[in-house]
C-alpha atoms as a PDB file:
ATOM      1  CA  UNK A   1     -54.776 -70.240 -86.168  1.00  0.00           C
ATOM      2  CA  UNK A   2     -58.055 -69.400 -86.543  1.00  0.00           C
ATOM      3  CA  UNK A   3     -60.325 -69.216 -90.347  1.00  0.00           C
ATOM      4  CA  UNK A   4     -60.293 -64.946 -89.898  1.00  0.00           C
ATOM      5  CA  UNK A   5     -56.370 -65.367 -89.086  1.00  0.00           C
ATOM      6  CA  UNK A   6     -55.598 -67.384 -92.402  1.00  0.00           C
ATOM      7  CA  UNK A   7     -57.722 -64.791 -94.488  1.00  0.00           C
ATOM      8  CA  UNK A   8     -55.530 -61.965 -92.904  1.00  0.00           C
ATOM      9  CA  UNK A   9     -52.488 -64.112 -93.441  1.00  0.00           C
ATOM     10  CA  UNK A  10     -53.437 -64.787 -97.149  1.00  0.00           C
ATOM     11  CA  UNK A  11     -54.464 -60.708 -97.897  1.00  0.00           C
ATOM     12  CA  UNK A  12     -51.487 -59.808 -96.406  1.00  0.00           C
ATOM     13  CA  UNK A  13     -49.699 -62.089 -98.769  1.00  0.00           C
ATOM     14  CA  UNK A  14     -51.522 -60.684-101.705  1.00  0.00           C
ATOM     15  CA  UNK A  15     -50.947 -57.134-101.078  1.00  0.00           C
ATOM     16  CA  UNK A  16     -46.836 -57.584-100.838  1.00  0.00           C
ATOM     17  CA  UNK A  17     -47.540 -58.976-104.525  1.00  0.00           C
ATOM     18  CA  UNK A  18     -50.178 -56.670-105.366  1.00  0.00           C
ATOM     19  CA  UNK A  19     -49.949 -53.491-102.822  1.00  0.00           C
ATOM     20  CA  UNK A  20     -52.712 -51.654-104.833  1.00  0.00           C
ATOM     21  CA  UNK A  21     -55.213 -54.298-105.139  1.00  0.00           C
ATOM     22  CA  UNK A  22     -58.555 -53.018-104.594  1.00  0.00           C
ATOM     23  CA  UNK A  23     -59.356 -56.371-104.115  1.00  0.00           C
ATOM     24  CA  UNK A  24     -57.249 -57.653-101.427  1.00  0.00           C
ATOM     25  CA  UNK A  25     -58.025 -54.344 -99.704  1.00  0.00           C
ATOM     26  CA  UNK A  26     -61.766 -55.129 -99.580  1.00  0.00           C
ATOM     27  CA  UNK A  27     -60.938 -58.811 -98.249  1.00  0.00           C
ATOM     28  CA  UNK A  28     -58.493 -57.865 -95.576  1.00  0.00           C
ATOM     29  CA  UNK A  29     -60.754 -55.000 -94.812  1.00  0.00           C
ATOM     30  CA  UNK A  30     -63.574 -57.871 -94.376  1.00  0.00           C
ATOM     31  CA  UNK A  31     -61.546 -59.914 -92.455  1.00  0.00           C
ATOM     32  CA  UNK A  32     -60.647 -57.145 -89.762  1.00  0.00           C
ATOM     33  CA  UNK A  33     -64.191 -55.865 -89.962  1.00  0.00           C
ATOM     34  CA  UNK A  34     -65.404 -59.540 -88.712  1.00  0.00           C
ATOM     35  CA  UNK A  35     -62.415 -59.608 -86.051  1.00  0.00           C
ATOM     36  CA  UNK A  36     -63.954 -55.884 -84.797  1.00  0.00           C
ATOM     37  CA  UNK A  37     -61.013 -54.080 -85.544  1.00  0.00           C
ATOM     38  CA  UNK A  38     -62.700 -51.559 -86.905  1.00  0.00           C
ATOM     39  CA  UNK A  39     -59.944 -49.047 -87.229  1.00  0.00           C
ATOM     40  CA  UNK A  40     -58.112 -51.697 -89.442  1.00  0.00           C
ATOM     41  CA  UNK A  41     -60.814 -52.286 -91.464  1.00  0.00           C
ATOM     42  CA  UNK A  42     -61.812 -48.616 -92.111  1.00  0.00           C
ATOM     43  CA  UNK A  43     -57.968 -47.655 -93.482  1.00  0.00           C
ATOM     44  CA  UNK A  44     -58.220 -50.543 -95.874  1.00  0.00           C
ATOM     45  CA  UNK A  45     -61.691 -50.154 -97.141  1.00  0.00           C
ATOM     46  CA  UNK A  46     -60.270 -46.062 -97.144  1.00  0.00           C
ATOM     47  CA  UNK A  47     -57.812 -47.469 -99.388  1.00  0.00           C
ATOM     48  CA  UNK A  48     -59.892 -50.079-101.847  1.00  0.00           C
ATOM     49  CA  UNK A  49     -62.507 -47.011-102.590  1.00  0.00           C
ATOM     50  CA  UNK A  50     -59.393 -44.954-103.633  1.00  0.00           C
ATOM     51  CA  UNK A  51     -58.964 -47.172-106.025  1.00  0.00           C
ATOM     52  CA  UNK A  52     -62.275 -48.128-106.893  1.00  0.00           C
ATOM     53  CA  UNK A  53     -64.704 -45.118-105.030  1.00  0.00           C
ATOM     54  CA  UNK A  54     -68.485 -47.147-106.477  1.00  0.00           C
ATOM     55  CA  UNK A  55     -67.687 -50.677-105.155  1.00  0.00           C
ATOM     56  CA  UNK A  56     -70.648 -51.223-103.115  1.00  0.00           C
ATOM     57  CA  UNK A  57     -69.016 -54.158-100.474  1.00  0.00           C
ATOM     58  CA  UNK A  58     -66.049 -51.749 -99.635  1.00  0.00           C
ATOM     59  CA  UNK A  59     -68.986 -48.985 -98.873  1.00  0.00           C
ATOM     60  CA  UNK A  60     -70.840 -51.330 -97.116  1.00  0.00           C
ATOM     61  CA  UNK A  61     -68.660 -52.916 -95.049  1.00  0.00           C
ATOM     62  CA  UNK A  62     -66.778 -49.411 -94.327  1.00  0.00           C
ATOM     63  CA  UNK A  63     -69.995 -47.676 -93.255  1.00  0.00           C
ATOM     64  CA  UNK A  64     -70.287 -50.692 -90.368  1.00  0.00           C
ATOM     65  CA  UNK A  65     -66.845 -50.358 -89.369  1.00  0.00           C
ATOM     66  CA  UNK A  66     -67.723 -46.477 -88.816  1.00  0.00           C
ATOM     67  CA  UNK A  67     -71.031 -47.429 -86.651  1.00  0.00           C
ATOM     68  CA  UNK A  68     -68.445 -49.769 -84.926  1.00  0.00           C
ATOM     69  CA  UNK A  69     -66.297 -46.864 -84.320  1.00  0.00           C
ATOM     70  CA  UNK A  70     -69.164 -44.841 -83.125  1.00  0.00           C
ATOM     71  CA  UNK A  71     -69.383 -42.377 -86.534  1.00  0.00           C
ATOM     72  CA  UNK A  72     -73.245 -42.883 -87.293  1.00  0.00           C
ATOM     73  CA  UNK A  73     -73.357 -40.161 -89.305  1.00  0.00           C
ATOM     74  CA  UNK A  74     -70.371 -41.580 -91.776  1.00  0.00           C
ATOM     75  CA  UNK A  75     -71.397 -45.275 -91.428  1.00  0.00           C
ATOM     76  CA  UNK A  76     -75.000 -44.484 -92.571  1.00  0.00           C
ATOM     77  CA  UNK A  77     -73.239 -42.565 -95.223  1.00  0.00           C
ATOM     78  CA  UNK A  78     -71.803 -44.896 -96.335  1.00  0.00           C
ATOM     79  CA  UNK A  79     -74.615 -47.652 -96.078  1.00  0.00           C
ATOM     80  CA  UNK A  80     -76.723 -45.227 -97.801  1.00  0.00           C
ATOM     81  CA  UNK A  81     -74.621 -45.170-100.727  1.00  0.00           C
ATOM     82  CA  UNK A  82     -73.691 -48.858-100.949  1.00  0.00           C
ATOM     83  CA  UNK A  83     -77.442 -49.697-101.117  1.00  0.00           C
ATOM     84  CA  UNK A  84     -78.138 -47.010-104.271  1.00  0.00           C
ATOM     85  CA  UNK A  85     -75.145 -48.528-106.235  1.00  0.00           C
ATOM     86  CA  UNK A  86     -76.516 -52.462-105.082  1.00  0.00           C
ATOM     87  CA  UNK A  87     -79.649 -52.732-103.451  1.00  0.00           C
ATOM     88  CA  UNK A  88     -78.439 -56.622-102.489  1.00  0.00           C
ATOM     89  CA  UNK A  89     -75.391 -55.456-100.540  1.00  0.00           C
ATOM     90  CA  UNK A  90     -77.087 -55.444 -97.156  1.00  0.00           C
ATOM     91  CA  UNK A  91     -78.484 -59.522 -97.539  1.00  0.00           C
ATOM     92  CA  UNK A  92     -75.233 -59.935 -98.921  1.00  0.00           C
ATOM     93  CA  UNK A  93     -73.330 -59.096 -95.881  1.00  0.00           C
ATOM     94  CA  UNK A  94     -76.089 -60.532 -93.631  1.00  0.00           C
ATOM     95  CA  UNK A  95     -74.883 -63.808 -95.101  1.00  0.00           C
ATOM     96  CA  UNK A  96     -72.009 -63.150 -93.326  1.00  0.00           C
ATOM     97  CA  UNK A  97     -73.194 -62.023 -90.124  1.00  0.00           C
ATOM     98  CA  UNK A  98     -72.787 -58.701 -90.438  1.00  0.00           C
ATOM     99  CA  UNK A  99     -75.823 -56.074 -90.641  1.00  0.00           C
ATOM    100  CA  UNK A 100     -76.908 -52.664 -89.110  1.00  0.00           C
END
């Protein structure tokens, strides 16, 4: 098992203990957003900003998942707003290998 498969493995855990975690949301969102499953990763990072709408990684990361889905019009959206709440979150994400 793959590094991305653990992480899903270890969210998934998390969220049967803590179904509402914004938290675990964000990181399983992540984790499907670096595996390209961008449908996955936009219904999670859906569900993290219901919890917690100005958390900058869940914009970010959702906006890239919607360019990955071929929505350019949400994903810059959402880039857009990720960068006014944390002007960082684009490097931050680089670090990651993940960018527009």
């Amino acid at each position: 098992m793959g590094r991305l498969e653990e992480a899903l493995t270890d969210c998934n855990e998390a969220l049967r203990l803590a179904p509402d975690d914004p938290g675990a949301l964000d990181s399983r969102g992540f984790a499907y957003l670096k595996l390209g499953r961008f449908e996955q990763a936009v219904v999670d990072y859906d569900a993290a900003l219901a919890r917690n709408p100005r958390e900058p990684g869940s914009l970010y990361g959702r906006g890239l998942a919607r360019l990955g889905q071929n929505d350019p019009e949400g994903g810059r959206a959402d880039l857009a707003a990720a960068k006014a709440l944390d002007p960082g979150v684009a490097e931050e994400f680089r670090r990651y290998g993940l960018g527009e």
